[in-house]
Structure formats: C-alpha cells, structure tokens
Protein backbone atom coordinates (compact mmCIF):
# COMPACT_ATOMS: atom_id res chain seq x y z
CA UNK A 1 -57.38 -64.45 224.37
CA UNK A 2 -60.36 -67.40 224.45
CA UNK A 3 -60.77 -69.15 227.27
CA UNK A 4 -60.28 -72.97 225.12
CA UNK A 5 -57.04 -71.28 224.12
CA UNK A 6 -56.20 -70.44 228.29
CA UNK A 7 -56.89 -73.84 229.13
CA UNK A 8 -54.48 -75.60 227.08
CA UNK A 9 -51.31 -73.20 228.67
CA UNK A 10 -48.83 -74.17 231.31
CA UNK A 11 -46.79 -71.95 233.50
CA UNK A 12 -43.28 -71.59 232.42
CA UNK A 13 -41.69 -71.52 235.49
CA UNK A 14 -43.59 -74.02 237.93
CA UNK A 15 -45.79 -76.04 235.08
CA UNK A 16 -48.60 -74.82 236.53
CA UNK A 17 -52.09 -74.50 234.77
CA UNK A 18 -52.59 -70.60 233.99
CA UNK A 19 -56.12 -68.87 234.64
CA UNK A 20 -57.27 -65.08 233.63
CA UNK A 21 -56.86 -62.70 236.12
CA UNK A 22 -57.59 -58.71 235.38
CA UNK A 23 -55.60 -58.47 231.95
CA UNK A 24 -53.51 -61.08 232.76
CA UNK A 25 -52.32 -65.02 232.91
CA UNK A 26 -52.02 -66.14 236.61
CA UNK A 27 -51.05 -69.49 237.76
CA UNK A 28 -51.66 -70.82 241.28
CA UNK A 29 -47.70 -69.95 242.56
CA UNK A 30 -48.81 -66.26 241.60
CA UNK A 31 -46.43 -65.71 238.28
CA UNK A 32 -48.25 -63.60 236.46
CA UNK A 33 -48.21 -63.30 232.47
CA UNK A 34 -49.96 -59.50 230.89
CA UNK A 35 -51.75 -60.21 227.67
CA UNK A 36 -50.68 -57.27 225.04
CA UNK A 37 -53.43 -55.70 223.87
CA UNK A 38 -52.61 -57.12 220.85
CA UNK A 39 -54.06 -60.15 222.02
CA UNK A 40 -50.53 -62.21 222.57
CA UNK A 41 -49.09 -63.33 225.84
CA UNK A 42 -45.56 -63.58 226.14
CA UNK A 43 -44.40 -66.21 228.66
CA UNK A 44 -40.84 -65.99 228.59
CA UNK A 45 -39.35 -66.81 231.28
CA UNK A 46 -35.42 -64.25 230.93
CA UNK A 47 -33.09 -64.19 228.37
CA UNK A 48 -32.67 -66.35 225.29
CA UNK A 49 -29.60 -67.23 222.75
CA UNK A 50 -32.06 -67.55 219.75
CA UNK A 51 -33.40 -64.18 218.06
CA UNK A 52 -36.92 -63.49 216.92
CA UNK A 53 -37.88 -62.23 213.64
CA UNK A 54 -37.58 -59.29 213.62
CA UNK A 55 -40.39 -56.86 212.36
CA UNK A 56 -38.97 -56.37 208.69
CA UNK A 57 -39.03 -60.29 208.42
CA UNK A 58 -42.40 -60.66 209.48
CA UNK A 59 -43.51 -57.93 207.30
CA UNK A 60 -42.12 -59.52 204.01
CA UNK A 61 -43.56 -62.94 205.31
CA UNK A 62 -47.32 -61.56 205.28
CA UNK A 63 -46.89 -59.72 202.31
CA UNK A 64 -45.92 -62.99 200.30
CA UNK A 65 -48.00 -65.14 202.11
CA UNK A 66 -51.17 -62.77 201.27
CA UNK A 67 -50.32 -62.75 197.55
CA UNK A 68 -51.15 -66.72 197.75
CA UNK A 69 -47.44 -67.94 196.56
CA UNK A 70 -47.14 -70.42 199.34
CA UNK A 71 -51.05 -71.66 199.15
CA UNK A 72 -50.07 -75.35 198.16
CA UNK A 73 -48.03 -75.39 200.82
CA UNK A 74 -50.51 -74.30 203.12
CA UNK A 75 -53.60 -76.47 202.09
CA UNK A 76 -51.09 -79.81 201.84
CA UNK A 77 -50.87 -79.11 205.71
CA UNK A 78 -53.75 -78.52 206.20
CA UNK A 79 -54.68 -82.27 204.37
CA UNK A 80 -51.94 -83.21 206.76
CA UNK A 81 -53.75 -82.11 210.19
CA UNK A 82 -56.55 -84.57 210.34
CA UNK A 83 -56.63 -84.68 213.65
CA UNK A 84 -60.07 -83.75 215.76
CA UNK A 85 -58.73 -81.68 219.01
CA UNK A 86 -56.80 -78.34 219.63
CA UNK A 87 -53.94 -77.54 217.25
CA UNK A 88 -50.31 -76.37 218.32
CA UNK A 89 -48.24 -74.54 215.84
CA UNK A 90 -44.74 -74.58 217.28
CA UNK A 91 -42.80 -71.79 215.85
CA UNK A 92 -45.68 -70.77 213.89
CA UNK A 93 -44.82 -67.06 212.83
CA UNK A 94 -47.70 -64.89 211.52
CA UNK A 95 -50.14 -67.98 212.09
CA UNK A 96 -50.94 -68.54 207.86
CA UNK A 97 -50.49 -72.31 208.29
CA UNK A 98 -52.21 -72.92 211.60
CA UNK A 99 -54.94 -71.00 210.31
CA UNK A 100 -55.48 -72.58 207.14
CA UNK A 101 -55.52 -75.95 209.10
CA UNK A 102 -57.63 -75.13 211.97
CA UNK A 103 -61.22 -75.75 210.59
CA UNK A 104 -63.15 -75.65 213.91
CA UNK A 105 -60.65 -76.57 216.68
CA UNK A 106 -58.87 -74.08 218.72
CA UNK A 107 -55.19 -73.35 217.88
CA UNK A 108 -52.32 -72.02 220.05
CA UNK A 109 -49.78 -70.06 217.98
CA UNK A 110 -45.82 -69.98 220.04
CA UNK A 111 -42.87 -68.14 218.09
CA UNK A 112 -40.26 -66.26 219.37
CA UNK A 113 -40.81 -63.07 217.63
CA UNK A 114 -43.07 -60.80 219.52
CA UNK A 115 -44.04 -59.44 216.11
CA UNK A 116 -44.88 -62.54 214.78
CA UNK A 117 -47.47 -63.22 217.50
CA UNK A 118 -49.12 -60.44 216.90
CA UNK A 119 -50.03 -61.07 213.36
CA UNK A 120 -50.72 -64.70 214.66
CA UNK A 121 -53.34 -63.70 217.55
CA UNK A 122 -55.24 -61.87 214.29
CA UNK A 123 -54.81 -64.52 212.46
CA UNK A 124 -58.60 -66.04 212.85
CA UNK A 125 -61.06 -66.09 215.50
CA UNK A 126 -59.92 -69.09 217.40
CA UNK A 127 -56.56 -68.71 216.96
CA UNK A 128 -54.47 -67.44 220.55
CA UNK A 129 -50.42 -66.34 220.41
CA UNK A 130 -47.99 -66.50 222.92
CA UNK A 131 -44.23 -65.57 222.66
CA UNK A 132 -42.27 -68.94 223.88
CA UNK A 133 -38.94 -69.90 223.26
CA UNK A 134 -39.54 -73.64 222.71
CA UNK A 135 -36.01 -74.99 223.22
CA UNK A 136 -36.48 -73.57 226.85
CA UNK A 137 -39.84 -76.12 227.03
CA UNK A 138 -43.60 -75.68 225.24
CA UNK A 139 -45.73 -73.54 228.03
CA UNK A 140 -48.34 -75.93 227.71
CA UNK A 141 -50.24 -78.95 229.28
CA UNK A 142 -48.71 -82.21 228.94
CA UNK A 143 -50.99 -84.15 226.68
CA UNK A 144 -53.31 -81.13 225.60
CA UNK A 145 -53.30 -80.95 221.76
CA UNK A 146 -54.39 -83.62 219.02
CA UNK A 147 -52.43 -82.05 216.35
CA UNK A 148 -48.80 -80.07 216.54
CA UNK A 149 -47.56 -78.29 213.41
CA UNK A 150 -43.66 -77.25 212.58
CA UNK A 151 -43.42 -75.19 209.58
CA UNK A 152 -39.93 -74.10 208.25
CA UNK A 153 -39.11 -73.57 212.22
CA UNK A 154 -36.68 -75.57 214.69
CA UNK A 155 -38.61 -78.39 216.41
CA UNK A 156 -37.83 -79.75 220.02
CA UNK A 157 -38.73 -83.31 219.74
CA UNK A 158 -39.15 -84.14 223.51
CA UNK A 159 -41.60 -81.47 224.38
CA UNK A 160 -43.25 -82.20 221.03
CA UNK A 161 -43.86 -85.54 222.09
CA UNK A 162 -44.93 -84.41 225.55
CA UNK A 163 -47.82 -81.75 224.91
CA UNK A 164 -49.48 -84.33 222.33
CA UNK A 165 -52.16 -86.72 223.43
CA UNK A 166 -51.33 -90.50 223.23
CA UNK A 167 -51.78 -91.28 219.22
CA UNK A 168 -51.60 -87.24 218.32
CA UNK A 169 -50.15 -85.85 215.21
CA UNK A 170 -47.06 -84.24 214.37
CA UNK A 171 -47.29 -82.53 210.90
CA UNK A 172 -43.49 -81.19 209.94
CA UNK A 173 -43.16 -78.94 206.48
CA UNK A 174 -39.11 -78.92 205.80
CA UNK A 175 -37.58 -77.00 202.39
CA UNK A 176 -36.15 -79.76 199.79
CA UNK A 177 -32.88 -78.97 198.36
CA UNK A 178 -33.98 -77.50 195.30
CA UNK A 179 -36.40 -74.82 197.33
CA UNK A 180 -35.98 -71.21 196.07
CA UNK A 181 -34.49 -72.70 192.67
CA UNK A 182 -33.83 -69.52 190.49
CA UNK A 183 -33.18 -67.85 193.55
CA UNK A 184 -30.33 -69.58 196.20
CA UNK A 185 -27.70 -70.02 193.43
CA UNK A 186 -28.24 -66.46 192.06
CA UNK A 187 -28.84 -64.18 195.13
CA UNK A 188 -26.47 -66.14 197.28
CA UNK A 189 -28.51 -67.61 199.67
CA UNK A 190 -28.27 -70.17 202.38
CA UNK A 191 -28.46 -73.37 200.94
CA UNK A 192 -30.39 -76.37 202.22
CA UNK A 193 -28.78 -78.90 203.90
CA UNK A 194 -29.55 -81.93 201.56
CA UNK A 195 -29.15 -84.27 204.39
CA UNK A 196 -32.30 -82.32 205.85
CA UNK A 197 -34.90 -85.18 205.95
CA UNK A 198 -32.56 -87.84 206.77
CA UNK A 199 -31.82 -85.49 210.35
CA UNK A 200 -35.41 -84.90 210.57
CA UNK A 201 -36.34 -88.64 210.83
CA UNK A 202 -32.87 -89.66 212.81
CA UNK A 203 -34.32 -86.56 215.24
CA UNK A 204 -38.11 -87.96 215.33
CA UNK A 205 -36.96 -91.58 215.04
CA UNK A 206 -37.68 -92.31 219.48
CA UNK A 207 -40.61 -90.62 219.69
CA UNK A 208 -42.48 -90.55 216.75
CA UNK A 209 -43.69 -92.84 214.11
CA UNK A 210 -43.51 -91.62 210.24
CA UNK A 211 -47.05 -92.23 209.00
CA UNK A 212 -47.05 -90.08 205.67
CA UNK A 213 -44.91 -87.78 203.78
CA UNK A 214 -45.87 -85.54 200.70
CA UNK A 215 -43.57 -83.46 198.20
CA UNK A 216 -45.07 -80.33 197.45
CA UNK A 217 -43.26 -78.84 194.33
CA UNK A 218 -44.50 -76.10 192.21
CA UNK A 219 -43.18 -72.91 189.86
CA UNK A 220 -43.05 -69.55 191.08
CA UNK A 221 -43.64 -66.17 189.06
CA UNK A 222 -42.26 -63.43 191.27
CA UNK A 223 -42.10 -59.56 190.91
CA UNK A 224 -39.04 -58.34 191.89
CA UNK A 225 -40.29 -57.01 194.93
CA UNK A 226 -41.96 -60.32 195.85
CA UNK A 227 -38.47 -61.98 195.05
CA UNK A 228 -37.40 -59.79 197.82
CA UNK A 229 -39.85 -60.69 200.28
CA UNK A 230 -38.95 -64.37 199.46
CA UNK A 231 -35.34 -63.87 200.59
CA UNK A 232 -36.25 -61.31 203.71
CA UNK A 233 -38.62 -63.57 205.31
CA UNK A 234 -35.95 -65.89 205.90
CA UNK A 235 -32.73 -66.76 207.44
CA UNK A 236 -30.82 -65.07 204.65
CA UNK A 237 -32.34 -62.06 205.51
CA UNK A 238 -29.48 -62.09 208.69
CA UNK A 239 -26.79 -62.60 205.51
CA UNK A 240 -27.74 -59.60 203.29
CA UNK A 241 -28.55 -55.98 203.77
CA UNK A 242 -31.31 -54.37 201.83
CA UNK A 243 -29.33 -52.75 199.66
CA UNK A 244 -27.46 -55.03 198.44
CA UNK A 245 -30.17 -57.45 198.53
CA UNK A 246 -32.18 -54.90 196.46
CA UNK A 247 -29.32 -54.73 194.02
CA UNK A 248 -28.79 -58.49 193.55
CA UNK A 249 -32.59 -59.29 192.80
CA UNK A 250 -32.92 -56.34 189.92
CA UNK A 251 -30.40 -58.36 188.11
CA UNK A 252 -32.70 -61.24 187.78
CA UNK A 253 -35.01 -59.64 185.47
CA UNK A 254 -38.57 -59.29 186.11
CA UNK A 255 -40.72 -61.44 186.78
CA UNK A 256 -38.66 -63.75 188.55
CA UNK A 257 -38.62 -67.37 187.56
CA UNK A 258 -38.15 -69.59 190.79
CA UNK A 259 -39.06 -72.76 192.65
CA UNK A 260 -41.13 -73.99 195.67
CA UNK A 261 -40.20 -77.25 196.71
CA UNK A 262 -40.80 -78.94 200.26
CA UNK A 263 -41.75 -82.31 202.30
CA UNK A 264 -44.81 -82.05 204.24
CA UNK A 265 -44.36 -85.35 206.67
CA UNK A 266 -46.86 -86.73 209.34
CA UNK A 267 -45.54 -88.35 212.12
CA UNK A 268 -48.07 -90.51 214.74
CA UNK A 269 -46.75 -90.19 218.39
CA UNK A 270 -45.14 -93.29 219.64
C-alpha cells in the first residue's frame, strides 16, 4: 500500500493517524491493522449488520465492467471529479470508477466486501483498498480528500462531509427509474425507488450544496450471459438463485435488448 495512500487513513477505534509498521497499519494507541498480501487493509473494527459482496457478485461486476457496458457511466464521473487532491471512493467495489477518475491523484478505495478490495487495490498504481464499513464512520482523516465518489453504494452523509476539505467535491452516480429497462420488468428485479433523487438531495440537503447533475442514458446489447452478470452484480442477486436466474434470462432471447440510465450529481461541501 503507498505511503500518500497511508497518510490519508485514520484509526478506527481511537481516530488516530495510522503509520507502516512490519506488514502492518499501526497507530500511536498500538491497534494494529495487517495489510493482505493482496494489497488491502481491512480496518474493521467487529461485527457488522450489512453484508459484503460476496465473491460471485464481484466476479460478474468485473466481467461486465471489462466488456466496456458501463464506460459512459464511468467517464461522466470521471468529468464529474474535477477536483485537484486525493480521491475517496466510498463503497467503491472493484475500484472501475475511482480508477477511471483518478488521473494523477492518489485514491483510497473502502467497500465492505473483502473481495471487492482486492480487485480495487489492483485496480491502478495509485489506487490503495481498505475493507470499512462506512455507516460505522470513514477510517480516514478529517478533511483529507478533495474529491469523494458514491457509485450505486449507500452514502453516510456526515462522515462524507467530514473527510472532505472545506469546498471538496462529492460526486454521487444513483440508477434512474428506468435503469435495466428490458431487464427489471422481465427478470423480476428490484425496482428503483422513483423517489430516489428527491431522498438523495433531502439526505445531502445540510451539508452539501448541489452544483451539477448529469443524466447518463444509453442502449444496451447484452449476451445472455452478460444479461446475467447485469442482474448478479447487484442487489437482486440476494433475490434469485442461479438457476432460476439462468432460466429467466434464456427466455429473453439473445442478445438482450436493455437500458442504462442514471444521474451523475456533484455536490460542493457546504
């Protein structure tokens, strides 16, 4: 793990900054973190209500993010991050977006999923992982980053607002309604709450100023097994088994006619 990506971390249990030390993350009260030698850190602090992704999710995820479907997604946030200091992607899975908006800062990727961060600490060169649950507080320095991300992940708005310097960027990517078109209705998904935005802002509304917002809307062309991926990357995957979910997409035909549509919003820090 870089050193520019060490600096930026904070204890989880005393707030402390965090050093290397043999292997490992050591703050001054002597709790001591063991980097994986996958190159992740995992600072959680016990037991957690939320669940990671698990390793089939995270699979399907890099397999349809390396095919290129979600690129307009991914270079719309990456217009998005303007910002000229070290980048925070807060539930930031395999690290696709963060590293697509890095350019030549350093980036800190925190998801729950163990197997997540370690596709994210591959990600690209600059780019360091550690396992956090966020709702439990960000492990890092209060005022650290320029830029945070939130892509298609929960968001704690206080500690958001806390780890971002004074006139720092929040860049949020939600799914619209109509995301997955050609796919939701016919698979029996999850749909999206269409009330989504409206709770984002109401959420951001004390501690964060809306400064642009962008919908990002374009067709998809799926194989069957990319269909697939599409649905077991995400929180339906927890609804459906394989099989079945197997069975469901082979009567769609092939290829698979769907939609991508999402908001990519920018928020200024209040």
């Amino acid at each position: 793990m870089l050193d520019d990506v060490v600096e930026l971390l904070a204890c989880p249990h005393c707030g402390s900054n965090l050093a290397r030390a043999d292997g490992a993350l050591r703050c001054p009260s002597n709790h001591v973190f063991d980097i994986a030698r996958q190159g992740y850190v995992s600072l959680l602090t016990g037991r957690t209500r939320t669940v990671g992704d698990t390793a089939e999710m995270v699979a399907a995820r890099v397999s349809f993010q390396r095919a290129g479907h979600y690129a307009p997604i991914a270079g719309a946030v990456a217009a998005a991050a303007t910002g000229d200091g070290p980048v925070l992607d807060v539930g930031a899975g395999t690290g696709y977006y963060l590293a697509e908006a890095l350019g030549q800062r350093t980036g800190l990727a925190l998801d729950l999923s163990k197997y997540a961060c370690r596709r994210a600490a591959k990600a690209h060169p600059r780019i360091g992982a550690a396992v956090a649950d966020a709702w439990h507080g960000i492990p890092v320095r209060t005022g650290a980053v320029s830029t945070v991300l939130n892509v298609f992940a929960p968001r704690n708005a206080v500690e958001m607002h806390r780890v971002l310097r004074p006139g720092g960027e929040l860049v949020v990517v939600v799914p619209n309604a109509g995301h997955l078109g050609g796919l939701v209705d016919e698979l029996g998904l999850l749909d999206v709450d269409a009330r989504k935005q409206q709770r984002l802002s109401e959420q951001l509304a004390d501690r964060f100023e809306p400064s642009a917002s962008d919908t990002v809307e374009f067709p998809l062309r799926l194989s069957a097994e990319e269909a697939e991926s599409a649905v077991a990357m995400g929180p339906s995957a927890w609804h459906l088994e394989p099989g079945e979910l197997a069975e469901r997409v082979r009567g769609l035909g092939d290829p698979v006619a769907a939609t991508a549509s999402v908001t990519v919003a920018k928020y200024l820090r209040r």
